[in-house]
Every structure is written in structure tokens, then in C-alpha cells.
N, C-alpha and C. Protein backbone atom coordinates (compact mmCIF):
# COMPACT_ATOMS: atom_id res chain seq x y z
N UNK A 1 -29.94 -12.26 -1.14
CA UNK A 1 -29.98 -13.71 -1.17
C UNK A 1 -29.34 -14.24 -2.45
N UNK A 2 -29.62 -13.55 -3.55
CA UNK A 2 -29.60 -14.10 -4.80
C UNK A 2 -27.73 -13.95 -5.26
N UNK A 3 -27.47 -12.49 -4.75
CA UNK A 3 -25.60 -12.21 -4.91
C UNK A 3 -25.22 -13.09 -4.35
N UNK A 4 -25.77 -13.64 -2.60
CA UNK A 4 -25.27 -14.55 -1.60
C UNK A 4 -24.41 -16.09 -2.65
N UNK A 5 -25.97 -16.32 -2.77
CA UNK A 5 -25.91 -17.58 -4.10
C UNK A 5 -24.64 -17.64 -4.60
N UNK A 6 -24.47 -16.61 -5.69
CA UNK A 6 -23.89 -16.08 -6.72
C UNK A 6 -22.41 -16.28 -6.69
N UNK A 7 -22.31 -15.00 -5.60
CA UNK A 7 -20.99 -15.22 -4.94
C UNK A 7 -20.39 -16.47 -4.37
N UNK A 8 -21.33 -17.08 -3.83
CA UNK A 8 -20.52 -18.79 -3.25
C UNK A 8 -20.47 -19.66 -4.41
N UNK A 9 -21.27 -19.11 -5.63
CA UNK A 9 -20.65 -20.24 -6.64
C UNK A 9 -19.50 -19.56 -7.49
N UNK A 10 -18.68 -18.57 -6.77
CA UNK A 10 -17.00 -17.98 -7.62
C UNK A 10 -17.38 -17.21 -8.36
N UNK A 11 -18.54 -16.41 -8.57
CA UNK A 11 -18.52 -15.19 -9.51
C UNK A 11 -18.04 -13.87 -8.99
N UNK A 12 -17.04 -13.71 -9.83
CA UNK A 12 -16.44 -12.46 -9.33
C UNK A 12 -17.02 -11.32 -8.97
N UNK A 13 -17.34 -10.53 -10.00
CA UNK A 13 -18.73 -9.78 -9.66
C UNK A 13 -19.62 -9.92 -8.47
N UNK A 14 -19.84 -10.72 -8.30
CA UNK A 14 -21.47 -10.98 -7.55
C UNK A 14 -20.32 -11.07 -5.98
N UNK A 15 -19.20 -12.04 -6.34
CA UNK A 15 -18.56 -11.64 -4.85
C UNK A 15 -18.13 -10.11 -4.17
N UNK A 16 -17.52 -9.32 -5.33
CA UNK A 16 -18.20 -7.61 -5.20
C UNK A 16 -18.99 -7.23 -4.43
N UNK A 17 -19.88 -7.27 -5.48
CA UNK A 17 -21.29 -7.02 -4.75
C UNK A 17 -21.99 -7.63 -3.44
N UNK A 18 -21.73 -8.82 -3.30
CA UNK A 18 -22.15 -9.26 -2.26
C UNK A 18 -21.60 -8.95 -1.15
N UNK A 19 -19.81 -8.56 -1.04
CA UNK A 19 -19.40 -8.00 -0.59
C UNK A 19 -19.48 -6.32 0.36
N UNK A 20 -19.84 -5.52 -0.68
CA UNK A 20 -20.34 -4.32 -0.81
C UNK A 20 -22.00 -4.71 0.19
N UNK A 21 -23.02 -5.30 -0.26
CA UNK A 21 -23.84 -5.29 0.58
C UNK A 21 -24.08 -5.71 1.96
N UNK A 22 -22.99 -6.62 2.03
CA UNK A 22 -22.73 -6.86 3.64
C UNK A 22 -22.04 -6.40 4.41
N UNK A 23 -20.95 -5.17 3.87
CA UNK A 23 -20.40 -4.22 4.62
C UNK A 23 -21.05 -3.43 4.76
N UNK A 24 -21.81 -2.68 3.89
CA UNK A 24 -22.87 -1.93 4.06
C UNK A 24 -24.30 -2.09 4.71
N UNK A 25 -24.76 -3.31 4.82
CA UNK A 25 -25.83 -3.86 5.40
C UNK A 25 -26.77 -3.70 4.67
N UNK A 26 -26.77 -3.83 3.38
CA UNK A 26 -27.93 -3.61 2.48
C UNK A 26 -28.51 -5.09 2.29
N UNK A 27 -29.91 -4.85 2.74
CA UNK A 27 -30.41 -6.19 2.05
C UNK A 27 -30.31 -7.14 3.59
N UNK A 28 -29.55 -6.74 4.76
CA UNK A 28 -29.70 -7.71 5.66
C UNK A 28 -29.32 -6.99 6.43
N UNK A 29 -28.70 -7.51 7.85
CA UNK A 29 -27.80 -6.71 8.67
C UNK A 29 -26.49 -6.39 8.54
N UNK A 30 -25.26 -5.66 8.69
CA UNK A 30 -24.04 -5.50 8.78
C UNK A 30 -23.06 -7.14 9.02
N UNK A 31 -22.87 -7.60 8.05
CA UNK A 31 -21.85 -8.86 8.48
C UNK A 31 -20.56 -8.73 7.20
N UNK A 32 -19.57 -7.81 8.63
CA UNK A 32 -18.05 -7.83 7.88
C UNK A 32 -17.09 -8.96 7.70
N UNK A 33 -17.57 -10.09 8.59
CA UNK A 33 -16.86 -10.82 8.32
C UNK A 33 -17.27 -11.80 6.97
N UNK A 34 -18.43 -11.95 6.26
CA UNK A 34 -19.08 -12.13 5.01
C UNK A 34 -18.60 -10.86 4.24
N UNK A 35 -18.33 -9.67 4.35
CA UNK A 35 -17.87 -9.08 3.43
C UNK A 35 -16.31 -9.39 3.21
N UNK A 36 -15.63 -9.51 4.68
CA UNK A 36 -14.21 -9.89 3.96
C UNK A 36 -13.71 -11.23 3.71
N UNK A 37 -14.26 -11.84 3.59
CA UNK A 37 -14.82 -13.52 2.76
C UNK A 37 -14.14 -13.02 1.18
N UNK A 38 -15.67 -12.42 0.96
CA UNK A 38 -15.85 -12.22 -0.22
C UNK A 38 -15.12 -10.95 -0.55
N UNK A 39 -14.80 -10.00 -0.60
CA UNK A 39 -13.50 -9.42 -0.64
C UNK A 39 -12.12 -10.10 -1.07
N UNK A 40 -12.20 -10.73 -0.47
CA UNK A 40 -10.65 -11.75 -0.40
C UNK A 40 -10.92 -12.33 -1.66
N UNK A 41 -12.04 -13.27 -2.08
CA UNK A 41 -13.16 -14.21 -2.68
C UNK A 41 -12.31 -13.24 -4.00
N UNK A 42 -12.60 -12.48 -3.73
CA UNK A 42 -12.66 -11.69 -5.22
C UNK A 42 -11.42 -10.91 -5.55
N UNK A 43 -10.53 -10.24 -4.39
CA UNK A 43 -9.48 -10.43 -5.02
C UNK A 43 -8.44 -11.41 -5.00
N UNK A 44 -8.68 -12.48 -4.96
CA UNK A 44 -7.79 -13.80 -5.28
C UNK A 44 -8.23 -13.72 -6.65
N UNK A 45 -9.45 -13.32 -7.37
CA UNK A 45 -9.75 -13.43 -9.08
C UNK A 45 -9.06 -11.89 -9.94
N UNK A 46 -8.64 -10.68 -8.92
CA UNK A 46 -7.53 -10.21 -9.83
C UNK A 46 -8.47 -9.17 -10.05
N UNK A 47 -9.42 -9.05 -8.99
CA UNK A 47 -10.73 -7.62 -8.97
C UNK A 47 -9.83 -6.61 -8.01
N UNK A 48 -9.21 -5.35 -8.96
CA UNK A 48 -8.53 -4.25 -8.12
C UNK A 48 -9.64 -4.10 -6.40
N UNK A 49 -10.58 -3.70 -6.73
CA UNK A 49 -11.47 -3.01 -6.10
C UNK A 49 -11.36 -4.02 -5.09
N UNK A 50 -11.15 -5.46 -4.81
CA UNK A 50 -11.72 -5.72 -3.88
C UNK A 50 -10.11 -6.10 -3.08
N UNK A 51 -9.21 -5.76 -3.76
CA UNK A 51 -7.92 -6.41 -3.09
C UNK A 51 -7.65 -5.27 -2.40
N UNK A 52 -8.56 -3.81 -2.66
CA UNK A 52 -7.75 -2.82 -1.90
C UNK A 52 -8.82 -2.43 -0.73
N UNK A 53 -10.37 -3.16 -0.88
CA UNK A 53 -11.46 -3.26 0.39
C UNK A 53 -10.49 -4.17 1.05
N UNK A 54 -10.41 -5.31 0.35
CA UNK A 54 -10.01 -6.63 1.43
C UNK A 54 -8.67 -6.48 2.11
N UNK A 55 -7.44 -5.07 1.82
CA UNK A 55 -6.79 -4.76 2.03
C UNK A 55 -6.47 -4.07 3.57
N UNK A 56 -7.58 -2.94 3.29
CA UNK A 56 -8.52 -1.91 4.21
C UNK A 56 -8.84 -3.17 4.93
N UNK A 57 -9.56 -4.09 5.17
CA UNK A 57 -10.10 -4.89 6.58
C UNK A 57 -8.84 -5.51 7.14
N UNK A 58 -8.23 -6.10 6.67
CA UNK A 58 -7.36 -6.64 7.02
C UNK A 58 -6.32 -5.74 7.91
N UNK A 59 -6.02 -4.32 7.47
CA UNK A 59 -5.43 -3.55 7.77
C UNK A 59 -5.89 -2.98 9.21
N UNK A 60 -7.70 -2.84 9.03
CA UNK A 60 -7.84 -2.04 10.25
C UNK A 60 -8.74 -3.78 10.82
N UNK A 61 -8.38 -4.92 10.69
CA UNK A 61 -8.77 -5.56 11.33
C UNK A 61 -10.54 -6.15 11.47
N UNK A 62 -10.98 -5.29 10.25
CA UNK A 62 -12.23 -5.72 10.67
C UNK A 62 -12.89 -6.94 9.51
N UNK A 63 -13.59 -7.59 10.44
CA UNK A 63 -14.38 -8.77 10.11
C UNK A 63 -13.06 -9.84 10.00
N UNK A 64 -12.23 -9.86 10.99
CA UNK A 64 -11.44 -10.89 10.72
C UNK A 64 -10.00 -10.07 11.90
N UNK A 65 -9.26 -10.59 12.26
CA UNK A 65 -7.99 -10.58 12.75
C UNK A 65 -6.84 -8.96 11.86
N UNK A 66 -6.39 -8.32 12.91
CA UNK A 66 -5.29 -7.27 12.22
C UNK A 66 -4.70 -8.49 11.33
N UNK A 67 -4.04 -7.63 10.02
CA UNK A 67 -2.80 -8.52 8.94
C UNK A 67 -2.24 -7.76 8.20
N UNK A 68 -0.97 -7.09 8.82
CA UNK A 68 -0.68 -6.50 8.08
C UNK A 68 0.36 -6.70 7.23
N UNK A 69 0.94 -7.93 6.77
CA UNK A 69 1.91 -8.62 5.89
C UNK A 69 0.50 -8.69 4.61
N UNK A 70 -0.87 -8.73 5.01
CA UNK A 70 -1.22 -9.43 4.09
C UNK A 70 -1.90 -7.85 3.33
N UNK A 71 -2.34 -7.11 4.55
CA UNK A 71 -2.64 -5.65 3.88
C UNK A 71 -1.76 -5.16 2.85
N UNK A 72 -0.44 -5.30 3.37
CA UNK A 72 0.22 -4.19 2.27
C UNK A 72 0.44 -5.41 0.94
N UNK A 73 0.51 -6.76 1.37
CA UNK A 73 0.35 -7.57 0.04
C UNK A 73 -0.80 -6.95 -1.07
N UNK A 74 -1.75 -7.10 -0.57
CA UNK A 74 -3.18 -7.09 -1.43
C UNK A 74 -3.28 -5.15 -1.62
N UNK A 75 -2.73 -4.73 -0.58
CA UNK A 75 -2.59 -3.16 -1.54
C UNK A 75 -1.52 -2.89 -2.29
N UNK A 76 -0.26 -3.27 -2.98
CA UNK A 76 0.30 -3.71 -3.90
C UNK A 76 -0.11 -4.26 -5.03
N UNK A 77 -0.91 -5.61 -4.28
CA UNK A 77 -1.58 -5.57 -5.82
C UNK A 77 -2.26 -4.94 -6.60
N UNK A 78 -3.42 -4.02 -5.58
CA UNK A 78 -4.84 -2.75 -6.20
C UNK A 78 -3.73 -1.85 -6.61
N UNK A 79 -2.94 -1.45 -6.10
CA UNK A 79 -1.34 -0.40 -6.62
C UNK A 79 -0.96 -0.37 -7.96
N UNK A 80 -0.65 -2.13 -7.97
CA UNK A 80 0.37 -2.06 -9.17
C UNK A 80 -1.04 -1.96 -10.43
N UNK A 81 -2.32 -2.19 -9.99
CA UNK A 81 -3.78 -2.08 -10.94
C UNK A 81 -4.07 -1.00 -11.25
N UNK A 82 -3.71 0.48 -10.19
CA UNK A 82 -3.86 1.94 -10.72
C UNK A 82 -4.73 2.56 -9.92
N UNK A 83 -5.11 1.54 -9.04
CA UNK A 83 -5.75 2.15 -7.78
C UNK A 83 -5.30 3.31 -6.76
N UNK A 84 -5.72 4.48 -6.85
CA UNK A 84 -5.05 5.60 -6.03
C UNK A 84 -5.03 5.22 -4.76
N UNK A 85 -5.66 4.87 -3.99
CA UNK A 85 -5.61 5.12 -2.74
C UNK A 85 -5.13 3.91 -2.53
N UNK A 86 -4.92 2.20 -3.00
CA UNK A 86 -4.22 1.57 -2.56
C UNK A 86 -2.76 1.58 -2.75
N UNK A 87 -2.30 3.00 -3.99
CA UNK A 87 -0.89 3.30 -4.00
C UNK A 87 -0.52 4.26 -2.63
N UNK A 88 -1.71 5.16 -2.59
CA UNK A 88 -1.47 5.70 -0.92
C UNK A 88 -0.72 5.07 -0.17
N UNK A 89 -1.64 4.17 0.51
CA UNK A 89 -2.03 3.05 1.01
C UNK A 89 -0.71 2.10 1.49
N UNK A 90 -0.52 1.76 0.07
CA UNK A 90 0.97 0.97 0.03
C UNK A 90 2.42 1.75 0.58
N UNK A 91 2.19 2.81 -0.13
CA UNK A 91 3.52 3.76 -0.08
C UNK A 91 3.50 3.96 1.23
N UNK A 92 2.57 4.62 2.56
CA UNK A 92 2.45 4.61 4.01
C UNK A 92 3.02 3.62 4.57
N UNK A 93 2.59 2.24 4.46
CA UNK A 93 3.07 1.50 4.93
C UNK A 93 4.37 1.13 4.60
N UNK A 94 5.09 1.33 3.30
CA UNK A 94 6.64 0.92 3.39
C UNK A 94 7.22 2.26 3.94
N UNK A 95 6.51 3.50 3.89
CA UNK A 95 7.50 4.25 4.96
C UNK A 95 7.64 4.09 6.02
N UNK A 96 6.22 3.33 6.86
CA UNK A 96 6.80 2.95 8.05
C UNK A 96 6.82 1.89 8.60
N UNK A 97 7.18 1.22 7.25
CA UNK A 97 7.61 -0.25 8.00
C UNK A 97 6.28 -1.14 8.38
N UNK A 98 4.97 -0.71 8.08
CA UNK A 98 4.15 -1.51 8.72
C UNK A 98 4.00 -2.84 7.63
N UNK A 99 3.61 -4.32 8.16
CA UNK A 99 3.51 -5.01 7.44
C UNK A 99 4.58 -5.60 6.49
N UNK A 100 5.80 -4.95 6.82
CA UNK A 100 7.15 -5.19 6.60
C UNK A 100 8.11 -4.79 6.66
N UNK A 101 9.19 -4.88 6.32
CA UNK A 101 10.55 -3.39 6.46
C UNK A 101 10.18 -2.07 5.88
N UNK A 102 10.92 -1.04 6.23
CA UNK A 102 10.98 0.45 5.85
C UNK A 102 11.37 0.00 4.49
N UNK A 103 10.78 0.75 3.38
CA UNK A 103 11.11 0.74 2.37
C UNK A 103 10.81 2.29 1.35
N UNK A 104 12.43 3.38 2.04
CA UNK A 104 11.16 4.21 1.22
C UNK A 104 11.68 4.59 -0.75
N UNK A 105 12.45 3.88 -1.12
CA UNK A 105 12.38 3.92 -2.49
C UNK A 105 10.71 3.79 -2.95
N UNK A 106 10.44 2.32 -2.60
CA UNK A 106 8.89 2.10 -2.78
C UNK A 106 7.99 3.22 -2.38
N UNK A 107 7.92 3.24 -1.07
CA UNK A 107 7.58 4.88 -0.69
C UNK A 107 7.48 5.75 -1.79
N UNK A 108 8.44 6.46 -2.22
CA UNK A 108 8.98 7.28 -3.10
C UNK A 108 7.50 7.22 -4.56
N UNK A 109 7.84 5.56 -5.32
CA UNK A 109 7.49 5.47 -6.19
C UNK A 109 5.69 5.30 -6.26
N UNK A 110 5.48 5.17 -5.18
CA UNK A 110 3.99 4.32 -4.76
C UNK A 110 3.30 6.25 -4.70
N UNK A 111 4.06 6.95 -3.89
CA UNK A 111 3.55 8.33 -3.45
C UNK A 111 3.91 8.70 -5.08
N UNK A 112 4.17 8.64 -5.80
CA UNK A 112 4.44 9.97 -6.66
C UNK A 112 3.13 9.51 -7.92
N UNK A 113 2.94 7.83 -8.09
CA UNK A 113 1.84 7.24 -8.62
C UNK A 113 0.55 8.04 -8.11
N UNK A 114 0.28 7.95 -6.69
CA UNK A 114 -0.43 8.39 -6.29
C UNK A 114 -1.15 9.90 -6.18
N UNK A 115 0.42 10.66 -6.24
CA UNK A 115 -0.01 12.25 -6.26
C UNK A 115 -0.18 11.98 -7.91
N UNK A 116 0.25 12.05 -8.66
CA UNK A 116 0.09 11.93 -9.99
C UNK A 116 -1.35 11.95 -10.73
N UNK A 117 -2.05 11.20 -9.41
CA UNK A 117 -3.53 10.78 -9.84
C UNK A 117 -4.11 12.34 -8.75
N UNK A 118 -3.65 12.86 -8.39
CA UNK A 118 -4.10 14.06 -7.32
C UNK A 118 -4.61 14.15 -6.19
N UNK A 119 -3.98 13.00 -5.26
CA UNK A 119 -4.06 12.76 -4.18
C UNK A 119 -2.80 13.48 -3.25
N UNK A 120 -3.48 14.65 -2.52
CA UNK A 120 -2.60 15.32 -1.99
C UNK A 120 -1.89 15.33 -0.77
N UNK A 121 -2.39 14.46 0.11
CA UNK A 121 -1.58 14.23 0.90
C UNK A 121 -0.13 13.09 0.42
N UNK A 122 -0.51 12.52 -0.90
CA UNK A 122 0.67 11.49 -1.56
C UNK A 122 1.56 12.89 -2.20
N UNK A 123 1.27 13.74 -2.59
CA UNK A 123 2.18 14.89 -2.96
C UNK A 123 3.14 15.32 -2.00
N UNK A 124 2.34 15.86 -1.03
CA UNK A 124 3.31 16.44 0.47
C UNK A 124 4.40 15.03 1.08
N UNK A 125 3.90 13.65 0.91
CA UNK A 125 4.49 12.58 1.79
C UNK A 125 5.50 12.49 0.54
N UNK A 126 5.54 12.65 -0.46
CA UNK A 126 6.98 12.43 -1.65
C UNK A 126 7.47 13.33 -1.64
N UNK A 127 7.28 14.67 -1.38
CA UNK A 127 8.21 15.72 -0.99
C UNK A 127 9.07 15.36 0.25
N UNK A 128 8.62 15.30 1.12
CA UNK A 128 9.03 15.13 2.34
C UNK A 128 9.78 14.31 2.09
N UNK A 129 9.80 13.27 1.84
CA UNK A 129 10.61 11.62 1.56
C UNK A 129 11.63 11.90 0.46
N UNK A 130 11.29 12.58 -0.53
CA UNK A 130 12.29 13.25 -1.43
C UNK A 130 13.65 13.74 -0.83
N UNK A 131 13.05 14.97 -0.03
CA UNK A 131 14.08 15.84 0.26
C UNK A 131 14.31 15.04 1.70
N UNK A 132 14.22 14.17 1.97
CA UNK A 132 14.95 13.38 3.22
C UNK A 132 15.74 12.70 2.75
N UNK A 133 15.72 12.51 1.85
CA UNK A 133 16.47 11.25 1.09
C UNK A 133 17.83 12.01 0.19
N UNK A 134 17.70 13.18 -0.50
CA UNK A 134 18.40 13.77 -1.18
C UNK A 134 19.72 14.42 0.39
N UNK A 135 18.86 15.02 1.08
CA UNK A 135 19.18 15.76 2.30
C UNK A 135 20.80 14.57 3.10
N UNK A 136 20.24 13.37 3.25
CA UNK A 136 20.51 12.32 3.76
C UNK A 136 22.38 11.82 2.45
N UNK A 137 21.64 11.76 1.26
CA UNK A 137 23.00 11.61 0.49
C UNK A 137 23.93 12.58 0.61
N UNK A 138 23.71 13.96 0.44
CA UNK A 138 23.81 15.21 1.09
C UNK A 138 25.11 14.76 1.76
N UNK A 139 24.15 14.30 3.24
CA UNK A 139 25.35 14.52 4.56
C UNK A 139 26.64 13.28 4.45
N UNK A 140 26.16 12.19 3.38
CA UNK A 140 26.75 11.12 3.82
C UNK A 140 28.34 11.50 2.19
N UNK A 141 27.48 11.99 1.24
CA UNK A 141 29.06 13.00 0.41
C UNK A 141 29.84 13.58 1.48
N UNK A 142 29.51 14.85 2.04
CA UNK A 142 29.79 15.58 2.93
C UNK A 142 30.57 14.85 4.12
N UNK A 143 30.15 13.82 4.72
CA UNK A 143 30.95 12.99 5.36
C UNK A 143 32.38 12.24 4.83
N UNK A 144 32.10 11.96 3.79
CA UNK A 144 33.20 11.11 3.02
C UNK A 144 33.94 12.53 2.56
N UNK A 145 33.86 13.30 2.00
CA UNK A 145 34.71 14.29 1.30
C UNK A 145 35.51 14.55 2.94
N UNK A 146 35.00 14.86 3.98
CA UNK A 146 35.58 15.13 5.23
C UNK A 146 36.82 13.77 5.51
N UNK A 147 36.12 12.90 5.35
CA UNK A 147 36.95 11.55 6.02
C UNK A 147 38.49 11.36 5.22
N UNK A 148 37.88 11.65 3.75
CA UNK A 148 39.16 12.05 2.71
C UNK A 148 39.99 13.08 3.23
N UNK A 149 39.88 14.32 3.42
CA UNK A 149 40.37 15.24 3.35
C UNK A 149 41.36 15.01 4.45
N UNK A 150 40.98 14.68 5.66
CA UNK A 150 41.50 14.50 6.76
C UNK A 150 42.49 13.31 7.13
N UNK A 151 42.69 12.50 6.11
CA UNK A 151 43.46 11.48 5.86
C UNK A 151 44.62 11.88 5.48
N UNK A 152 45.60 11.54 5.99
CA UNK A 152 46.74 11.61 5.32
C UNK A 152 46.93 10.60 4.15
N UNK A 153 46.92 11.83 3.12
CA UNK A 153 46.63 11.09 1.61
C UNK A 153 48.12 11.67 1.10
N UNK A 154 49.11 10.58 0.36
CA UNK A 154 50.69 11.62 -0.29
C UNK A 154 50.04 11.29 -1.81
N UNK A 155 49.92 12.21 -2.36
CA UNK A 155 49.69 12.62 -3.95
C UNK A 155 51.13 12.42 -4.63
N UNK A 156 51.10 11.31 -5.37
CA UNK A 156 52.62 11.43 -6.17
C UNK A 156 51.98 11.56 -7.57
N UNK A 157 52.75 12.46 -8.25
CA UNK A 157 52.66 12.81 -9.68
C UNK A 157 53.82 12.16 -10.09
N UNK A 158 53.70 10.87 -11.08
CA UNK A 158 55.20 10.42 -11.44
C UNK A 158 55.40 10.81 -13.03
């Protein structure tokens, strides 16, 4: 009752928490859509933790409508804060495009943040994306050195 309070008068914290207890159902019954209120509540004030919960609902839709322009927004932000799993998080979605274009430079940089912190499936997904990407310049040299070669090119030495 008292976080309830708390939280509706803009305390960051207490929107946290109040948060946390109504996803969890502590203290009352399960109400996600009061947790992603306050979620949101709180990361609009610049609280990692809750931009990458309020990220997560939005993402899988709960207590409110799928959003995923706004998921990978608000996990960007917990990202660029040092949050591991919303660099996960982020980096997934610009590899595949969810919530906006393919982006896998970002990819790239979001996964290697992430393995960095020792999250291992962000290790294996920057390998992979690495050597797709290296693999990929690879064929497209390899293409051009071909397209050259095969040109009738006259070399004058004057």
C-alpha cells in the first residue's frame, strides 16, 4: 500500500519496488499491468533496472500490448547503463531486425559488451556475426579482384 502511495507520488525507488511487488505479487495479487506502469514510471527517471524490466514486458507483451520499437528503445538505454542482459537483449534484436532494421555492427558491439561481462551465449552470437561478416567482405574482395581481372584493362607504362 505504502510503495503504491510512494510510487504515484514519482519516487523512483518506490516505483522499483512497487513495481517488483506487483509482478511478483507480493503484498497483493499479480497485477503486470501496475508493474509495467511503474517500470516505465521509473525508467523515464534514468533507473537502468527498470528500463530493461519495462523493456522485457513490452517485448514479450505483458501487462500491456507487444512493442517492439519501444523494447529495443528502453534496452539500449539499460545497454548503454552496463546492463548485461539488456546488451544481450539489444544486440538480438538488431541482428534480427526486431523492433527495427538489421543492424549487425550494433549486433557486433552490444554482443561483445555483453560477453565481456560473461554472458555466453553473447560470446558464441559475436563469433558467429564476426566471422559472417569478415567471411562476407571475404567474398565481396574476391568478387571485385575477379570483376577486375576479367576486364579488359590496357596497362600503359609511359
Amino acid at each position: 500500500k505504502y510503495f503504491g502511495l510512494a510510487a504515484g507520488n514519482g519516487i523512483r525507488a518506490s516505483q522499483l519496488s512497487y513495481a517488483i511487488m506487483c509482478y511478483q505479487g507480493e503484498g497483493g495479487p499479480i497485477d503486470l499491468e501496475a508493474a509495467r506502469n511503474n517500470y516505465e514510471a521509473a525508467a523515464e527517471k534514468s533507473c537502468e533496472k527498470s528500463q530493461n524490466q519495462f523493456a522485457g514486458m513490452c517485448y514479450q507483451g505483458k501487462g500491456g500490448p507487444v512493442d517492439l520499437e519501444k523494447a529495443r528503445v528502453y534496452f539500449l538505454l539499460a545497454a548503454d547503463r552496463g546492463v548485461m542482459l539488456a546488451q544481450y537483449n539489444y544486440a538480438r534484436m538488431c541482428e534480427l531486425g526486431r523492433g527495427g532494421d538489421v543492424d549487425l555492427d550494433d549486433a557486433l558491439i552490444y554482443y561483445k559488451n555483453a560477453a565481456d561481462k560473461g554472458h555466453e551465449q553473447a560470446k558464441k552470437n559475436y563469433v558467429q556475426i564476426y566471422n559472417q561478416k569478415k567471411s562476407e567482405e571475404s567474398r565481396q574482395a574476391s568478387n571485385h579482384f575477379l570483376i577486375t581481372s576479367n576486364s579488359k584493362i590496357k596497362w600503359c607504362l609511359c
